[in-house]
C-alpha atoms as a PDB file:
ATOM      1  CA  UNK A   1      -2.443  -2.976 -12.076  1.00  0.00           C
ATOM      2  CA  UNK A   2      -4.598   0.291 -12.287  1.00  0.00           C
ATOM      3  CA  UNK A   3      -6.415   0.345  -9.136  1.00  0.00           C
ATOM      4  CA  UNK A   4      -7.353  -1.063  -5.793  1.00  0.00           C
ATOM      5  CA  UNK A   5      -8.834  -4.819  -6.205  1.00  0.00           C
ATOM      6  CA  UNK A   6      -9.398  -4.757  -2.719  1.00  0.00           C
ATOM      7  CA  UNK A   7     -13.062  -4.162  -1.311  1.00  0.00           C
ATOM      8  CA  UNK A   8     -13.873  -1.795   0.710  1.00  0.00           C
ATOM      9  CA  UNK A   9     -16.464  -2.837   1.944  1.00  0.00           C
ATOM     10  CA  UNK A  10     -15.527  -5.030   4.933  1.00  0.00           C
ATOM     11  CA  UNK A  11     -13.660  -1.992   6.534  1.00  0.00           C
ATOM     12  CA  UNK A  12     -14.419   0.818   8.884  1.00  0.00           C
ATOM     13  CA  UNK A  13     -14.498   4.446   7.451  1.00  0.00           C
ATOM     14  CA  UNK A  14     -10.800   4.905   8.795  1.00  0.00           C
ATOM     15  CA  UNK A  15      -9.626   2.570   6.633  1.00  0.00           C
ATOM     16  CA  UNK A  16     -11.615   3.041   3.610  1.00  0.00           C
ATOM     17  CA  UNK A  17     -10.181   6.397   4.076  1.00  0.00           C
ATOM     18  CA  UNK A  18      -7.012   5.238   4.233  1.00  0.00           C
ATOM     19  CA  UNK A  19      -6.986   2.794   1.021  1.00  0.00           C
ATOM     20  CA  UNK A  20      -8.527   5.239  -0.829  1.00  0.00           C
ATOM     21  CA  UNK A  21      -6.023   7.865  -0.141  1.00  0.00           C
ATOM     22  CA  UNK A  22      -3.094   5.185  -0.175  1.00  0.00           C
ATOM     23  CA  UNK A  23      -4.164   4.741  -4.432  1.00  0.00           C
ATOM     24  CA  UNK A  24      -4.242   8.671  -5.234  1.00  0.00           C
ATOM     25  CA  UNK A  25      -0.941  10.427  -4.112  1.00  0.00           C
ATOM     26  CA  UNK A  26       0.383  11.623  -7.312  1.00  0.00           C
ATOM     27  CA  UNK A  27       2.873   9.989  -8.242  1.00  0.00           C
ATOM     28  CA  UNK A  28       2.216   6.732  -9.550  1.00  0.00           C
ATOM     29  CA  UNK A  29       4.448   4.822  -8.633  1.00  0.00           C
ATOM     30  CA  UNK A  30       3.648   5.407  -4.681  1.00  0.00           C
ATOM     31  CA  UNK A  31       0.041   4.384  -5.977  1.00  0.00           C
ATOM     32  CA  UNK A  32       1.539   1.167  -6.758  1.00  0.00           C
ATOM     33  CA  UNK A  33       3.352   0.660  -3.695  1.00  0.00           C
ATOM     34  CA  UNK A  34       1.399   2.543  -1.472  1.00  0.00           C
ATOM     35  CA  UNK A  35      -1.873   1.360  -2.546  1.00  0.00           C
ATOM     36  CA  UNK A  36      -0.377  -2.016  -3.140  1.00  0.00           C
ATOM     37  CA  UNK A  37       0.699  -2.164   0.680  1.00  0.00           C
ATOM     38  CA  UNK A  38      -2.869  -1.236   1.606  1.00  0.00           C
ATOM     39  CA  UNK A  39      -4.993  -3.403  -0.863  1.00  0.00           C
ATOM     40  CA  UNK A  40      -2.505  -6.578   1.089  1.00  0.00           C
ATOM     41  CA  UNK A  41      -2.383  -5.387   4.690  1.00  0.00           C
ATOM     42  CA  UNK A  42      -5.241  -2.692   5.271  1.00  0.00           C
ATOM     43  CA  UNK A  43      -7.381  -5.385   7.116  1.00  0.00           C
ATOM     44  CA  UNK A  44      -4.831  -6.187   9.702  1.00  0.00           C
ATOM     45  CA  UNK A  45      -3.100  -3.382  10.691  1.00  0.00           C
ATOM     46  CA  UNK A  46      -3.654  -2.039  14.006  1.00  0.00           C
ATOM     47  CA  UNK A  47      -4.626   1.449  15.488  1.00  0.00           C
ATOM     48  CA  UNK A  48      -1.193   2.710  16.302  1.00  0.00           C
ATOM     49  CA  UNK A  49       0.254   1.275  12.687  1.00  0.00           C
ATOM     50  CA  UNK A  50      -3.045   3.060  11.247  1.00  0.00           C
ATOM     51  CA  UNK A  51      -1.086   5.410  12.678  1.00  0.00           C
ATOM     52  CA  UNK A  52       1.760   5.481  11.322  1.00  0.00           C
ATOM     53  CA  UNK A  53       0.799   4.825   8.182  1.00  0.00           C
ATOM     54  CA  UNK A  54      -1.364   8.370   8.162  1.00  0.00           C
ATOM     55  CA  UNK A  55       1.877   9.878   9.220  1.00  0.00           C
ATOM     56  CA  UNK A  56       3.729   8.175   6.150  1.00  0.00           C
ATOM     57  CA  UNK A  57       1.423   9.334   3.592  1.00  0.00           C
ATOM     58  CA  UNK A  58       1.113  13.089   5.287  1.00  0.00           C
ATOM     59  CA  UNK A  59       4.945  12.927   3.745  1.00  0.00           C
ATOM     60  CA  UNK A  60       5.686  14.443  -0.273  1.00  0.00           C
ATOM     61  CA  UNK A  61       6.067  11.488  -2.122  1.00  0.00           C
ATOM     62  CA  UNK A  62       8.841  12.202  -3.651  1.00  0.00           C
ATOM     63  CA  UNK A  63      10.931  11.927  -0.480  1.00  0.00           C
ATOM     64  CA  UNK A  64       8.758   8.703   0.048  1.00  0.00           C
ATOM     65  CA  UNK A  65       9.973   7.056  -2.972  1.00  0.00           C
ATOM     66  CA  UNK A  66      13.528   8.058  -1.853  1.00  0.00           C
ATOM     67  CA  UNK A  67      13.006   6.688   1.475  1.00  0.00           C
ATOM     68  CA  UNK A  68      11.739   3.008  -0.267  1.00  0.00           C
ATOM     69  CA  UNK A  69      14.627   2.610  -3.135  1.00  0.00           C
ATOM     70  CA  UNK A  70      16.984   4.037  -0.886  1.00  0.00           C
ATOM     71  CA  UNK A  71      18.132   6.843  -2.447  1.00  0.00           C
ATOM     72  CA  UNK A  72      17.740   8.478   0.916  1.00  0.00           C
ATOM     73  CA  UNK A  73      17.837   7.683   4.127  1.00  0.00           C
ATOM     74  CA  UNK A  74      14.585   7.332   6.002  1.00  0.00           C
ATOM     75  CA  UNK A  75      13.953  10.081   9.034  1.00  0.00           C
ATOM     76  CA  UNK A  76      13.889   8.119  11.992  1.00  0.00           C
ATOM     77  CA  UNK A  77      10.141   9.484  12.973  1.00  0.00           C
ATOM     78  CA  UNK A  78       9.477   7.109   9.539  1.00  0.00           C
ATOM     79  CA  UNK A  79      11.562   4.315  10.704  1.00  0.00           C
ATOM     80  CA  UNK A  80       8.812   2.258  12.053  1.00  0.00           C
ATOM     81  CA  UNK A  81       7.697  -1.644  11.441  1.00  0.00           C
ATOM     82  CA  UNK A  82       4.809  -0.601   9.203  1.00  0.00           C
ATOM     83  CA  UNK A  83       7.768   1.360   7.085  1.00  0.00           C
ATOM     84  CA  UNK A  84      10.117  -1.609   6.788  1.00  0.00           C
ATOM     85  CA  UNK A  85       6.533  -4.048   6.201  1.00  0.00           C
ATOM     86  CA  UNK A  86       5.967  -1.121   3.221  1.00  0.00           C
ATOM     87  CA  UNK A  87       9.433  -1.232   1.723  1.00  0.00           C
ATOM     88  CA  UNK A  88       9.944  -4.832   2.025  1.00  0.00           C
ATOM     89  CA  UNK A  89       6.256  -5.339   0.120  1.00  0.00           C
ATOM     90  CA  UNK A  90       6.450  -6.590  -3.598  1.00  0.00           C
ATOM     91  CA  UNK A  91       3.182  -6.340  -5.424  1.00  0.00           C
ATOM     92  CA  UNK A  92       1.669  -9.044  -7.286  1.00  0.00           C
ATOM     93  CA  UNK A  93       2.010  -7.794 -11.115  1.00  0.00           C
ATOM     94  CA  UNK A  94       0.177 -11.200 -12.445  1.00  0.00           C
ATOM     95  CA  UNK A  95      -2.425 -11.817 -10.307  1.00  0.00           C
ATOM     96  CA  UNK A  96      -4.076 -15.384 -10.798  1.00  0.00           C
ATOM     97  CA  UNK A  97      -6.463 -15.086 -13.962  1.00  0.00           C
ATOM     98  CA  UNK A  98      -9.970 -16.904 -14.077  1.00  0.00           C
ATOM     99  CA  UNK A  99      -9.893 -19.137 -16.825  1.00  0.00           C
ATOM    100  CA  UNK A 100     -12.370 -20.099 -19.337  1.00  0.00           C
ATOM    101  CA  UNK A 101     -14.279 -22.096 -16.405  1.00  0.00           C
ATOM    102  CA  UNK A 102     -14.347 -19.333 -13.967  1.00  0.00           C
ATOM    103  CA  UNK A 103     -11.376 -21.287 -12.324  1.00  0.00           C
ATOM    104  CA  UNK A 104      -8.388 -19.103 -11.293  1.00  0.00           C
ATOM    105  CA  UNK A 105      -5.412 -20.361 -13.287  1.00  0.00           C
ATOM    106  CA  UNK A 106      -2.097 -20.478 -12.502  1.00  0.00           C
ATOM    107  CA  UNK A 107       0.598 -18.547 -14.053  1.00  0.00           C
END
């Protein structure tokens, strides 16, 4: 995965903002997971987990990665259900492939 494979182009220009950030923060990893997270659940979070999802990615990412593998404890201004949704996400390495047909195929 090197990217968003989400379109943008059903959301509002808070969340495009959002998903757009959410794939460039510099480490890539936290591309993978943050921008993973938003490709799968930009669409249906609300305003106040828009929220804190803004406030998340404000954070170095460093301490962010710490924060998801555990290797530190998460402030409790972080400890919020969009944090534990993020953390608990597992990105889809081998998405379904079209085959020859056009048909997605299963792996």
């Amino acid at each position: 995965m090197t990217g968003t494979t989400r379109s943008s182009a059903d959301l509002d220009p808070r969340r495009r903002r959002i998903l757009v950030r959410a794939w460039r923060r510099g480490i890539r990893e936290m591309d993978l997971v943050i921008g993973g997270f938003a490709d799968a659940e930009i669409g249906t979070l609300n305003e106040a987990e828009l929220d804190q999802l803004e406030a998340l990615m404000a954070e170095d990412d460093g301490d962010i990665l710490k924060w998801v593998t555990g290797e530190a404890e998460t402030p409790e201004p972080f400890r919020t259900a969009v944090f534990e949704r993020l953390r608990a996400y597992v990105p889809d390495f081998e998405p379904e492939q079209p085959d020859s047909k056009g048909q997605a195929s299963q792996s």
